[in-house]
C-alpha atoms as a PDB file:
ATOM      1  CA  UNK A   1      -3.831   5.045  -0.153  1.00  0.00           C
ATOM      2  CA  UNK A   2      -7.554   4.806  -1.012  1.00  0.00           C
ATOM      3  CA  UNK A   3      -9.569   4.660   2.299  1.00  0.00           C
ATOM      4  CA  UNK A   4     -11.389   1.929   2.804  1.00  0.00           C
ATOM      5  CA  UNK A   5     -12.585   1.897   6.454  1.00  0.00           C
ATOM      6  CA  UNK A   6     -12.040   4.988   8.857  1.00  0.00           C
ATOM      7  CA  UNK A   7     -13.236   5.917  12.108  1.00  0.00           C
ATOM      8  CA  UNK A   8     -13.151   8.483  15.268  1.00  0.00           C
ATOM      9  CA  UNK A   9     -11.108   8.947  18.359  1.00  0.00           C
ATOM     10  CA  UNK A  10     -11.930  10.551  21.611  1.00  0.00           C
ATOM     11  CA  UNK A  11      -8.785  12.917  20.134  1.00  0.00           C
ATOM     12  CA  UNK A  12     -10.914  14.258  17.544  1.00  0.00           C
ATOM     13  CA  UNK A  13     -13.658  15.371  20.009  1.00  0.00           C
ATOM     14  CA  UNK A  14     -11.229  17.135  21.597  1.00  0.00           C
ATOM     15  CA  UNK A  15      -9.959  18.891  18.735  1.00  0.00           C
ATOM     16  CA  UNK A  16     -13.450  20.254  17.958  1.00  0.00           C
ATOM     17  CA  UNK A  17     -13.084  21.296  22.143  1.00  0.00           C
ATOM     18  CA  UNK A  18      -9.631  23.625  21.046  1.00  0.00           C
ATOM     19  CA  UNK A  19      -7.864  20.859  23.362  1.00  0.00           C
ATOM     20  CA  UNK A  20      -5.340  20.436  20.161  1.00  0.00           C
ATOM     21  CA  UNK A  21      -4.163  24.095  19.666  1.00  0.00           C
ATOM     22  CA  UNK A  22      -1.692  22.624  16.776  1.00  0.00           C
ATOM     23  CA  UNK A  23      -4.768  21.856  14.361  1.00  0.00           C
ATOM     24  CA  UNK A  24      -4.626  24.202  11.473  1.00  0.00           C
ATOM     25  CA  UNK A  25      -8.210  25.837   9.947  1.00  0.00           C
ATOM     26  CA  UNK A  26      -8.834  23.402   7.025  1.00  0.00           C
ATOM     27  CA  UNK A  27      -7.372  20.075   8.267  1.00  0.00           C
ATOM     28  CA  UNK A  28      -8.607  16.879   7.698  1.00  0.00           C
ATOM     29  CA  UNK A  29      -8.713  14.954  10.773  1.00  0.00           C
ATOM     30  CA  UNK A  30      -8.757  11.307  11.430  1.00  0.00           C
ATOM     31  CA  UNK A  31      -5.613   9.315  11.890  1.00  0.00           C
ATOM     32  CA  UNK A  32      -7.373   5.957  12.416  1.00  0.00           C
ATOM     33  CA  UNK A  33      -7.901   4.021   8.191  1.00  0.00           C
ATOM     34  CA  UNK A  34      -7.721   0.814   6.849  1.00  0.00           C
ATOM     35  CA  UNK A  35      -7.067   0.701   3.063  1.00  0.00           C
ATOM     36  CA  UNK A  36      -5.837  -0.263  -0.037  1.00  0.00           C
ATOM     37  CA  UNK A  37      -2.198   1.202  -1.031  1.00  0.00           C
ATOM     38  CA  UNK A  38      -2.557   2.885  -4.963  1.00  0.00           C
ATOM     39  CA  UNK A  39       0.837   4.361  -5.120  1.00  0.00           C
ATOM     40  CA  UNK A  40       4.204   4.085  -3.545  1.00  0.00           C
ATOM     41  CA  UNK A  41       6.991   6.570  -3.433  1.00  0.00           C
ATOM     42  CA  UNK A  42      10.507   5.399  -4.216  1.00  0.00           C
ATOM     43  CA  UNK A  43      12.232   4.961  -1.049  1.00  0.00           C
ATOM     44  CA  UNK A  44       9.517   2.357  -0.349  1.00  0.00           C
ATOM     45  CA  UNK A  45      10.230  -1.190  -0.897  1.00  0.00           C
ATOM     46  CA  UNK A  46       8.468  -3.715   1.327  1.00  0.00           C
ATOM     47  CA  UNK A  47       4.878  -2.304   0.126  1.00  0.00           C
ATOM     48  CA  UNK A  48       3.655  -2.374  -3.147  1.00  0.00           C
ATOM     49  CA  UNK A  49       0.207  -1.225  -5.222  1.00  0.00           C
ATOM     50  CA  UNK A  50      -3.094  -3.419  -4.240  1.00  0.00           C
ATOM     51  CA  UNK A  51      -1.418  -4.045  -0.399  1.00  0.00           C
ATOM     52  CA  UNK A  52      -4.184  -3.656   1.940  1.00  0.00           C
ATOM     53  CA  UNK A  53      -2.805  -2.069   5.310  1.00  0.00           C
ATOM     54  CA  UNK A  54      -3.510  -0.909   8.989  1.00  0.00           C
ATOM     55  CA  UNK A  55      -2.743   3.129   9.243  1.00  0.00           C
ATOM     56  CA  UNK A  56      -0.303   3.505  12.263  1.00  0.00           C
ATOM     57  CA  UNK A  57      -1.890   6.707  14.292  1.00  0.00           C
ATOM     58  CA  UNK A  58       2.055   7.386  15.159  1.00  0.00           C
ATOM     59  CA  UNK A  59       4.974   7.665  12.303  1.00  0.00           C
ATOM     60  CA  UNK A  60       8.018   6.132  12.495  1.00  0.00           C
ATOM     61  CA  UNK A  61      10.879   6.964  10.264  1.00  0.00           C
ATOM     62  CA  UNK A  62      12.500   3.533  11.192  1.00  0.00           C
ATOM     63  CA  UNK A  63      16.145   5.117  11.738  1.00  0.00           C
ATOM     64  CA  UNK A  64      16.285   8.105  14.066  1.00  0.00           C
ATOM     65  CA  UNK A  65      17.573   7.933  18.052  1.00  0.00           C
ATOM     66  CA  UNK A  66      14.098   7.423  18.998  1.00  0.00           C
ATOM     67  CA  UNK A  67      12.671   5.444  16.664  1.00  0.00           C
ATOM     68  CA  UNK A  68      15.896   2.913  17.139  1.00  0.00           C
ATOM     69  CA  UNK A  69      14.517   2.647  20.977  1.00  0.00           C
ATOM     70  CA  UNK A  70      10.584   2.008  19.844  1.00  0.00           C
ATOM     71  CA  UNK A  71       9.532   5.499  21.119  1.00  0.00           C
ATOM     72  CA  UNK A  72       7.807   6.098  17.546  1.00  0.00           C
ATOM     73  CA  UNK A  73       5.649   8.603  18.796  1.00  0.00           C
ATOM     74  CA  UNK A  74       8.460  10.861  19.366  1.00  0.00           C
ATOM     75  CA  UNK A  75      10.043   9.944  16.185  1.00  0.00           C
ATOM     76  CA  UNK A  76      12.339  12.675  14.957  1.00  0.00           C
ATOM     77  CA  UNK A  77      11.866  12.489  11.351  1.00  0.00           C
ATOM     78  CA  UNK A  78      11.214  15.656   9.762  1.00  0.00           C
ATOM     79  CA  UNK A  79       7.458  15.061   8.149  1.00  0.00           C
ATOM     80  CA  UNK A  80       4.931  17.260   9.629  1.00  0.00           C
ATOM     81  CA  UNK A  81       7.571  18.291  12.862  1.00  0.00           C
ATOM     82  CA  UNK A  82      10.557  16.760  14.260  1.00  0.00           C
ATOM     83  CA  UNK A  83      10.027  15.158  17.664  1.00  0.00           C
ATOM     84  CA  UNK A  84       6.162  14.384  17.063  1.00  0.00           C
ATOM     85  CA  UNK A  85       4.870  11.007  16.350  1.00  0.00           C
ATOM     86  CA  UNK A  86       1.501  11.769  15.651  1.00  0.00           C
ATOM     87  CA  UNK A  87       1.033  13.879  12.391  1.00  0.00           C
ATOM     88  CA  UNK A  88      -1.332  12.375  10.275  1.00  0.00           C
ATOM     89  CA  UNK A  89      -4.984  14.341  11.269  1.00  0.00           C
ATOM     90  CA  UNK A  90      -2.886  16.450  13.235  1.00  0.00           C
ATOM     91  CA  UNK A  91       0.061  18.340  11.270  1.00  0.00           C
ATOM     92  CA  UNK A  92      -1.074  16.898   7.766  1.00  0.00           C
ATOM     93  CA  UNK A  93      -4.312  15.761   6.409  1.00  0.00           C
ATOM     94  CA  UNK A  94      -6.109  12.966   7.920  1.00  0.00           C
ATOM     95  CA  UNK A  95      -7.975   9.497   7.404  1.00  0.00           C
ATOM     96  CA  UNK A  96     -11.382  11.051   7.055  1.00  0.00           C
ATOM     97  CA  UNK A  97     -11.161  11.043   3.471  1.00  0.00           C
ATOM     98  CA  UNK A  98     -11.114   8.963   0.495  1.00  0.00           C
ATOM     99  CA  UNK A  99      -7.266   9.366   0.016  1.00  0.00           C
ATOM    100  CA  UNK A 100      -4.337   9.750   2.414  1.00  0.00           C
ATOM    101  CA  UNK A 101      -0.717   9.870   1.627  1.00  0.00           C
ATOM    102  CA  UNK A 102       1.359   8.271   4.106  1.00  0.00           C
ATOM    103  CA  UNK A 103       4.641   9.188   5.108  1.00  0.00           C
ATOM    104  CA  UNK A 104       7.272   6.644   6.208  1.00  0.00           C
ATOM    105  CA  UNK A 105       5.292   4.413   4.856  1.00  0.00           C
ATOM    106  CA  UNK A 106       8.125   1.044   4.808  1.00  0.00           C
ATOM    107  CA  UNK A 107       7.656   1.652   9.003  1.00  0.00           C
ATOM    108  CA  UNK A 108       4.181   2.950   9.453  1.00  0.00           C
ATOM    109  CA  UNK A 109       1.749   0.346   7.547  1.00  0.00           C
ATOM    110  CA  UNK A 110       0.603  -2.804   8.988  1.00  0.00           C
ATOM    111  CA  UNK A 111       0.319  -5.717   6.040  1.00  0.00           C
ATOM    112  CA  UNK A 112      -3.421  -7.186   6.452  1.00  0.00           C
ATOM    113  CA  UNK A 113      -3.878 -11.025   6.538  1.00  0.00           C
ATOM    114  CA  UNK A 114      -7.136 -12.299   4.904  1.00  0.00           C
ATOM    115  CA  UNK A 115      -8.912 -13.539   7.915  1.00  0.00           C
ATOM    116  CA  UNK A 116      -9.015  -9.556   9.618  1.00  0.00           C
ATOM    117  CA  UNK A 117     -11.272  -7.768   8.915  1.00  0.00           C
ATOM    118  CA  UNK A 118     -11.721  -4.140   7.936  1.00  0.00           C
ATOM    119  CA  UNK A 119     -13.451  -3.204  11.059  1.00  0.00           C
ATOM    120  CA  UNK A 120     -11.013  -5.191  13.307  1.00  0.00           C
ATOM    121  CA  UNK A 121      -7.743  -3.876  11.619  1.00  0.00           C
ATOM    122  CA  UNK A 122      -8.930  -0.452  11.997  1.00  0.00           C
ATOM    123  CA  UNK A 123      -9.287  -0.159  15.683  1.00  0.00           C
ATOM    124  CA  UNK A 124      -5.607  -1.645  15.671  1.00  0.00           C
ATOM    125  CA  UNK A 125      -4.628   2.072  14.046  1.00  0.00           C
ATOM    126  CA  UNK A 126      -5.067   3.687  17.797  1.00  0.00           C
ATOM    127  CA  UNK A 127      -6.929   2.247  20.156  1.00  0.00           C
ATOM    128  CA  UNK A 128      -6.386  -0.971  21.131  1.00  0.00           C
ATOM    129  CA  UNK A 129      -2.505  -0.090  21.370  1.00  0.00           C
ATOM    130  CA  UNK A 130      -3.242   2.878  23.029  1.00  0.00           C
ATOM    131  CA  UNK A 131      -5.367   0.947  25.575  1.00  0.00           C
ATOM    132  CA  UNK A 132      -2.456  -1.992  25.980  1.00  0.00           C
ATOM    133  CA  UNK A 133       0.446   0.734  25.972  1.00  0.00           C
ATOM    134  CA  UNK A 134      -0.730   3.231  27.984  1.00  0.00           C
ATOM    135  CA  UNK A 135      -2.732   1.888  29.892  1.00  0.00           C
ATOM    136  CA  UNK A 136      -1.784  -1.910  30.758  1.00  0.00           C
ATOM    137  CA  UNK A 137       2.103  -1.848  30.114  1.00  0.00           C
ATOM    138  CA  UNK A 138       2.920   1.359  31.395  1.00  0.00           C
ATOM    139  CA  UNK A 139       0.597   0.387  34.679  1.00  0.00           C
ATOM    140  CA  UNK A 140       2.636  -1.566  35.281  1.00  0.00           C
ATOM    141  CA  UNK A 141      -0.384  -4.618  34.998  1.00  0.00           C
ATOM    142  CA  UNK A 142       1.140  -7.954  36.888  1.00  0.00           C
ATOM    143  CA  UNK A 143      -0.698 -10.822  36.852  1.00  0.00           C
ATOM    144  CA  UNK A 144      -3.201 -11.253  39.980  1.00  0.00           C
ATOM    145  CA  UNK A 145      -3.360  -7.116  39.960  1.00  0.00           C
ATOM    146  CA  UNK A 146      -6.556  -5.480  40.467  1.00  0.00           C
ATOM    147  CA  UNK A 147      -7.419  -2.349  37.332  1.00  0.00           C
ATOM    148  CA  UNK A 148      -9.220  -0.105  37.447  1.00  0.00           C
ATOM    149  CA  UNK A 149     -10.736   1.606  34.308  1.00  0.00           C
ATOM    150  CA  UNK A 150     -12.267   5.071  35.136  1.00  0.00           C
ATOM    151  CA  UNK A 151     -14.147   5.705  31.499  1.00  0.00           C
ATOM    152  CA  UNK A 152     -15.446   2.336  29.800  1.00  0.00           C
ATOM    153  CA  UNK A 153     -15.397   4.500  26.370  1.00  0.00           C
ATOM    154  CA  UNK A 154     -13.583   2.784  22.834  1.00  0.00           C
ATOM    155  CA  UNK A 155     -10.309   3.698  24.759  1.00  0.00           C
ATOM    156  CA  UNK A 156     -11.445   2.270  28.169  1.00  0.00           C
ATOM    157  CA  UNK A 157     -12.664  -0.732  26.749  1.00  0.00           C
ATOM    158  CA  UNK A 158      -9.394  -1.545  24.693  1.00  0.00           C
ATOM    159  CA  UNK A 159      -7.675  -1.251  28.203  1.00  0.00           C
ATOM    160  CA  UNK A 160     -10.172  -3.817  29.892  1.00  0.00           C
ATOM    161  CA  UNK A 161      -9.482  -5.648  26.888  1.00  0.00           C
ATOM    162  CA  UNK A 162      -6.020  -5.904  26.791  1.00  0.00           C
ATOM    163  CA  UNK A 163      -5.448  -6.156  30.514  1.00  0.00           C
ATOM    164  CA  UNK A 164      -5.792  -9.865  30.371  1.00  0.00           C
ATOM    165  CA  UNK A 165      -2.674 -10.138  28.635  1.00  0.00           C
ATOM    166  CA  UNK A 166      -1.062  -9.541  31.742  1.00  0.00           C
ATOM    167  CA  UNK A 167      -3.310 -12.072  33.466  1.00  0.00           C
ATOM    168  CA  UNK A 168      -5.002  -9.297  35.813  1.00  0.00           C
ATOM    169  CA  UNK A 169      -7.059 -10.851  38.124  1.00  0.00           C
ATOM    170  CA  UNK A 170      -9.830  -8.555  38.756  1.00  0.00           C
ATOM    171  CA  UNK A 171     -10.897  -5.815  36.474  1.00  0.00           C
ATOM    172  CA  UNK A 172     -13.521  -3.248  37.518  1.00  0.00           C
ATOM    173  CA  UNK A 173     -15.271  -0.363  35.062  1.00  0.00           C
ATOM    174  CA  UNK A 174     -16.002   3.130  36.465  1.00  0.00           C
ATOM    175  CA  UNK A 175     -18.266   5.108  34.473  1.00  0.00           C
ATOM    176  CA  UNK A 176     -21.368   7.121  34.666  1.00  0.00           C
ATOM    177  CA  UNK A 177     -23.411   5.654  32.003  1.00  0.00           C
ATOM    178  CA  UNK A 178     -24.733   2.106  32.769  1.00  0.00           C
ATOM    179  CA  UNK A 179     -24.886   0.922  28.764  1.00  0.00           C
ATOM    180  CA  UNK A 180     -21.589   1.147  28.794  1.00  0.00           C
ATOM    181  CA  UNK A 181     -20.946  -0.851  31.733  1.00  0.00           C
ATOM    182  CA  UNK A 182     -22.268  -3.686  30.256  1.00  0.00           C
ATOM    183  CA  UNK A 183     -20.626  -3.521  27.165  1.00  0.00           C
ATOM    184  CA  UNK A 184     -17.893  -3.115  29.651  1.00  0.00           C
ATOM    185  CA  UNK A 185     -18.482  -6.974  31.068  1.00  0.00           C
ATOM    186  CA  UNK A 186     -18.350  -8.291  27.481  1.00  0.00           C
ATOM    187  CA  UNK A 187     -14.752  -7.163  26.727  1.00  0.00           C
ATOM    188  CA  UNK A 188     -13.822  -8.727  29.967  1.00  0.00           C
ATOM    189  CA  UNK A 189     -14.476  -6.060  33.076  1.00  0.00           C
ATOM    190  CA  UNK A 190     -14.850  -8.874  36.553  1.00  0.00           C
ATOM    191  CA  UNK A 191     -17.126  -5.444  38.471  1.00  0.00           C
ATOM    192  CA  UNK A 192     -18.933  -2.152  37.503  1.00  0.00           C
ATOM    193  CA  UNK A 193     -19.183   0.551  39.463  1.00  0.00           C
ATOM    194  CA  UNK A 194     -21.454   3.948  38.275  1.00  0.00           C
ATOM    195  CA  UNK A 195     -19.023   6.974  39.109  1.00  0.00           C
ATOM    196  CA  UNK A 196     -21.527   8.797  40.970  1.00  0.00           C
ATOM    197  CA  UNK A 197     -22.380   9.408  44.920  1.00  0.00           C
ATOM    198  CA  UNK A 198     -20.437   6.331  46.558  1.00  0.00           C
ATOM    199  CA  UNK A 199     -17.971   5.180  43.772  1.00  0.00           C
ATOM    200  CA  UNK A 200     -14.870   5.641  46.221  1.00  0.00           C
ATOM    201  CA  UNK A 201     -16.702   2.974  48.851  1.00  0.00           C
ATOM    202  CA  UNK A 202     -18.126   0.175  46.211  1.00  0.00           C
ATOM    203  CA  UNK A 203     -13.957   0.536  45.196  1.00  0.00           C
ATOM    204  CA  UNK A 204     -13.214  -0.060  48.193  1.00  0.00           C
ATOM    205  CA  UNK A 205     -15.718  -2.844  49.316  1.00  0.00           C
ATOM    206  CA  UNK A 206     -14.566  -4.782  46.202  1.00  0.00           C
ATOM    207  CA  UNK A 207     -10.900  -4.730  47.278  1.00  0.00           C
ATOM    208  CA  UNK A 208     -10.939  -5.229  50.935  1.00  0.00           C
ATOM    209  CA  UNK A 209     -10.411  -1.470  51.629  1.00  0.00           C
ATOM    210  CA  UNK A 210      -7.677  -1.494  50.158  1.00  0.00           C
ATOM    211  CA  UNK A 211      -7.854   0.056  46.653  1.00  0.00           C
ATOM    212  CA  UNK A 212      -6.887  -0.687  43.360  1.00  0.00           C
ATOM    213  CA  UNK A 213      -3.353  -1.893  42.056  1.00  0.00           C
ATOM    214  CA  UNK A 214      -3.661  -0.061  38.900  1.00  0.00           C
ATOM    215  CA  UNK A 215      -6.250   2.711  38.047  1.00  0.00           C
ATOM    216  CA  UNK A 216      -6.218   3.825  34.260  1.00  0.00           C
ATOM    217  CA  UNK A 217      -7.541   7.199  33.634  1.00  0.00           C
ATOM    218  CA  UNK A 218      -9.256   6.851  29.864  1.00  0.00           C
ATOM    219  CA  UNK A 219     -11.616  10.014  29.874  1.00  0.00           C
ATOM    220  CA  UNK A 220      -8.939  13.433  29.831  1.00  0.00           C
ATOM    221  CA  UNK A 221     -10.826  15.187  32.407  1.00  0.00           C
ATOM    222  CA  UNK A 222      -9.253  16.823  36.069  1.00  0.00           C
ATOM    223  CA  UNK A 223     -11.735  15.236  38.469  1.00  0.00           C
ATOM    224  CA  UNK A 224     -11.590  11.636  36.458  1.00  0.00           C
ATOM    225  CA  UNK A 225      -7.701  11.998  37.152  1.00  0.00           C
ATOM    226  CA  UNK A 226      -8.460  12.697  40.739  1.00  0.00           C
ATOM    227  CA  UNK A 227     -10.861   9.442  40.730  1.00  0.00           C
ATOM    228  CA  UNK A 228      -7.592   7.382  40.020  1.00  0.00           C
ATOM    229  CA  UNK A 229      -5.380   8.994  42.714  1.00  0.00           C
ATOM    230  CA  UNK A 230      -8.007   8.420  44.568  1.00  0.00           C
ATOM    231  CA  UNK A 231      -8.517   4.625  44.046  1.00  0.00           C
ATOM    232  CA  UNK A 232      -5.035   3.310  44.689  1.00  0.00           C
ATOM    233  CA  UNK A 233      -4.009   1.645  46.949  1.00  0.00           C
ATOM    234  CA  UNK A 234      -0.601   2.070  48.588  1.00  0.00           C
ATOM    235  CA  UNK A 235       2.710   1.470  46.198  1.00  0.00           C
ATOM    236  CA  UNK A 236       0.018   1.649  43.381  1.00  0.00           C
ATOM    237  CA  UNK A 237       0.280   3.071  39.422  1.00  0.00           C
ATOM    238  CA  UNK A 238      -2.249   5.610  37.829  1.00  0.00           C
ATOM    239  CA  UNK A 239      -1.912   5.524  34.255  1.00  0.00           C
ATOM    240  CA  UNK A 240      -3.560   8.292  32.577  1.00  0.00           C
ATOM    241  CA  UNK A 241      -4.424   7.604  29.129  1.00  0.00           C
ATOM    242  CA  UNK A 242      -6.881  10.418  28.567  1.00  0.00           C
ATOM    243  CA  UNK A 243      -6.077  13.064  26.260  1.00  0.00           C
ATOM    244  CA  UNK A 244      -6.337  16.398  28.837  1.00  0.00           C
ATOM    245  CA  UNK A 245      -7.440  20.072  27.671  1.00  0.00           C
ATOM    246  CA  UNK A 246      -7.115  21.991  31.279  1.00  0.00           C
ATOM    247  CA  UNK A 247      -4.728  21.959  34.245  1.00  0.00           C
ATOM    248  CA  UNK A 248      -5.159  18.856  36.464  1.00  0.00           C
ATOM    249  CA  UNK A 249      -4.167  19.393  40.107  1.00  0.00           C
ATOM    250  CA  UNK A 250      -1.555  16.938  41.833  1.00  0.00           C
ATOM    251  CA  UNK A 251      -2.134  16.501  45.419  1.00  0.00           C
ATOM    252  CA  UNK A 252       1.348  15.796  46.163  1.00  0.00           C
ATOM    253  CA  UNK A 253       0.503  16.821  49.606  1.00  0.00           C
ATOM    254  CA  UNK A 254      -1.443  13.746  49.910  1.00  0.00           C
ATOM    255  CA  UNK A 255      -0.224  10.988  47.254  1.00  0.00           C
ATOM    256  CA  UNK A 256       3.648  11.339  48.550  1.00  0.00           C
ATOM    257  CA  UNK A 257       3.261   9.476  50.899  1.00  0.00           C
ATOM    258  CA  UNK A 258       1.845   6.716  49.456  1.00  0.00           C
ATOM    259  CA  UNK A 259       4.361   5.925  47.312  1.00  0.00           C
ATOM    260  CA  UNK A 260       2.012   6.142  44.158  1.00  0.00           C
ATOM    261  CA  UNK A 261       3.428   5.775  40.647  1.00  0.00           C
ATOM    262  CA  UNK A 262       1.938   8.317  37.517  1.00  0.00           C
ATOM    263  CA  UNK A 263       2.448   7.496  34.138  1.00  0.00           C
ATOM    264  CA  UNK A 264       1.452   9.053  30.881  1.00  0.00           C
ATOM    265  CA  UNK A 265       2.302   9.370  27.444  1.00  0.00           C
ATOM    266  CA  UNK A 266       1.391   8.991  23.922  1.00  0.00           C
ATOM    267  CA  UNK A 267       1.414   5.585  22.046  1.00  0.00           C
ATOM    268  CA  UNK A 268       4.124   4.284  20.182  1.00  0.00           C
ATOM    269  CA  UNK A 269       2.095   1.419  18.624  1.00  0.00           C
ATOM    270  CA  UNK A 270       5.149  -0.830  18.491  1.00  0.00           C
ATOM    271  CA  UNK A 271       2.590  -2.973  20.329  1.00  0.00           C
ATOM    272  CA  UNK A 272       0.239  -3.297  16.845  1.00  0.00           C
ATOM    273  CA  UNK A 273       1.695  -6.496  15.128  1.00  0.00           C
ATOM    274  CA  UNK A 274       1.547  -8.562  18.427  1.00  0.00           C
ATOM    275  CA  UNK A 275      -1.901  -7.571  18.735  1.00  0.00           C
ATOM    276  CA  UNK A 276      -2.929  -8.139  15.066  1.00  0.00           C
ATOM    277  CA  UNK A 277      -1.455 -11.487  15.736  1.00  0.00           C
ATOM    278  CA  UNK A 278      -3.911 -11.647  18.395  1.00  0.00           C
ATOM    279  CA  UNK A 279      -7.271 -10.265  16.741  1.00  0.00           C
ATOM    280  CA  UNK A 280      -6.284 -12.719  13.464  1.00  0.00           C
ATOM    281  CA  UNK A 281      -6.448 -15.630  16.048  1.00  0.00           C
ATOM    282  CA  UNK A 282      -9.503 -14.403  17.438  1.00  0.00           C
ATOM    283  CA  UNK A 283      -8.394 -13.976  21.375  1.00  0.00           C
ATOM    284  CA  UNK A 284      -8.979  -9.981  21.379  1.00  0.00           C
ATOM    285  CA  UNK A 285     -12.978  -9.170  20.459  1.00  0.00           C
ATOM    286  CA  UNK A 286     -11.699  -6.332  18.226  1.00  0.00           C
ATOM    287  CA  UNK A 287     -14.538  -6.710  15.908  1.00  0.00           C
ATOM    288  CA  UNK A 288     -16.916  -5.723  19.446  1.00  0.00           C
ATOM    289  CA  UNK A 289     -16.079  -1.790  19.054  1.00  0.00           C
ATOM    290  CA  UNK A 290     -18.457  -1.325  15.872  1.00  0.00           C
ATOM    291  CA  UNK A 291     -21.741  -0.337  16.808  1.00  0.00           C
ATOM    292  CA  UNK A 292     -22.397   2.452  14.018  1.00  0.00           C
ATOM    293  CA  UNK A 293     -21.573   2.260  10.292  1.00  0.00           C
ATOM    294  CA  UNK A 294     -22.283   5.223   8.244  1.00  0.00           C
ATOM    295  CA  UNK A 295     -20.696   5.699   4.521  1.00  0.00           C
ATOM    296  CA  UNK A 296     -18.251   8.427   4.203  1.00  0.00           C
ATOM    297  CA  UNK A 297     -20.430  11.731   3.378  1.00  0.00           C
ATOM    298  CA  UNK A 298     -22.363  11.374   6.404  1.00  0.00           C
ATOM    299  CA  UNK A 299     -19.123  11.976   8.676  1.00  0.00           C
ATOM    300  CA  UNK A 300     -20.757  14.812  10.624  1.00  0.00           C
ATOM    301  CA  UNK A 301     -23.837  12.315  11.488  1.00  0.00           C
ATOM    302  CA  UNK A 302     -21.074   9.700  12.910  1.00  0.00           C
ATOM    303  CA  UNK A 303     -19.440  12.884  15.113  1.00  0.00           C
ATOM    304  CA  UNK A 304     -22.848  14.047  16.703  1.00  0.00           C
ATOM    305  CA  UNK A 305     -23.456   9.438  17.240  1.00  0.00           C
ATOM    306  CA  UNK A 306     -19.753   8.895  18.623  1.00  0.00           C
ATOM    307  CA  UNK A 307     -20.247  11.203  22.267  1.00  0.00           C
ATOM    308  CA  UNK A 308     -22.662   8.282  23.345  1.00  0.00           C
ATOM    309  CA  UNK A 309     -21.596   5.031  21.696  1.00  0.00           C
ATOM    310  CA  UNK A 310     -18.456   3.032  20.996  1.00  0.00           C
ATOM    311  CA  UNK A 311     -16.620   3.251  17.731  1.00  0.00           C
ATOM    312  CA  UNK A 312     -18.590   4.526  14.466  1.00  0.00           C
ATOM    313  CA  UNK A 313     -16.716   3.465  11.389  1.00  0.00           C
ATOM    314  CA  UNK A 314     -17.560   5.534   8.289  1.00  0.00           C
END
């Protein structure tokens, strides 16, 4: 495939951190691209030369144990490692580039409809079904539910997002840096709350001192996963959707007893043609993640802009 659109993930950051020991010296990251298909192998016949296609972040073989149950990102064909979904920027070369071969292509390419646009389709590769899979479905998100999002970052927002598709009722950003709680009240977040001195109590005032019915975790750090412990309420879910580097501590002391659920995983993105569905009818603001654009060769400008904006596509 010749890439046409690419961008960066919070994942990437981390790999730079030595979060992602797996990364091999010389890789090419990126596993986010929207492009243009220029050659097809021969076990490939629903695709053809001139296709334009959404890059899944996660392979999927189509026929293995897991893939047969939608849990693509533990797909146990044998590209890059058996049992890993996500390979491409990871255990092969990556997006950030002007060509990419993709394996199992037939199950991992997303056919483009004329009315999306590059910069839509592309945060379809990761994000937005990360945010939805994650963090809304497995929260467990019921309609009249009150989320919390602790992080309001590309990931963070795709969860505030996507959490009215399960008709949540009240939906309140936690972050420390007040820009992006108002971009957070454009993708639909109801309250904002700055994560400093007093967070727990403006929680708490805004749900009758009760807490939260769902709090998704979308930074990867310890004491943001303590936040969403910490913000339940009683019979509630954390989903953690952040990508972690260190040990986190479980209180089990203290959350026992109150009966809290913990979820966590990595996306399948069997989620992606229901919500390309969506952005083509215009009822998800996909195209609201851009803020940056920068042309391929200035990659390392869009890493040093990406820490303290949304989504810069190259």
């Amino acid at each position: 495939m010749r890439i046409d659109t690419t961008s960066i993930c919070g994942t990437d950051l981390h790999i730079f951190k030595g979060d992602v020991p797996a990364i091999q010296p010389g890789r090419i990251l990126g596993h986010e691209g929207v492009g243009t298909i220029t050659e097809v192998g021969a076990s490939v016949g629903s695709l053809k030369v001139g296709d334009r296609v959404i890059i899944s972040c996660i392979k999927s073989c189509g026929h293995c144990a897991n893939c047969r149950t939608g849990l693509y990102s533990h797909c146990l064909g044998d590209e890059g490692q058996s049992g890993i979904g996500w390979i491409v920027g990871h255990l092969i070369d990556g997006t950030q580039a002007e060509y990419v071969r993709v394996p199992y292509a037939g199950n991992s390419l997303h056919l483009l409809p004329e009315e999306v646009s590059d910069e839509q389709a592309v945060m379809l590769s990761d994000i937005l079904p990360t945010g939805f899979e994650i963090g809304v479905q497995y929260g467990r998100v019921k309609p009249g539910d009150t989320v919390a999002v602790i992080g309001a970052g590309p990931v963070g927002l795709a969860a505030i997002a996507t959490a009215g598709l399960h008709e949540a009722a009240t939906i309140i950003a936690i972050d420390l840096d007040g820009n992006r709680l108002e971009q957070a009240k454009t993708f639909g977040a109801t309250e904002t709350v700055v994560s400093g001195s007093g967070w727990k109590e403006q929680v708490l005032a805004l749900t009758d001192g009760l807490g939260v019915d769902v709090a998704i975790e979308a930074v990867g750090l310890p004491q943001r996963f303590e936040m969403a412990t910490q913000t339940d309420r009683p019979g509630g879910n954390v989903a953690n959707v952040g990508v972690h580097g260190k040990h986190v501590e479980l209180y089990f002391e203290d959350l026992w007893i109150q009966n809290i659920n913990i979820s966590m995983g990595l996306v399948n993105t069997n989620s992606t043609p229901m919500l390309l569905r969506l952005v083509a009818q215009q009822k998800l603001p996909a195209e609201k993640f851009a803020t940056h654009r920068l042309a391929l060769e200035n990659i390392l400008d869009a890493y040093d802009t990406f820490p303290g904006r949304l989504k810069p596509t190259p």
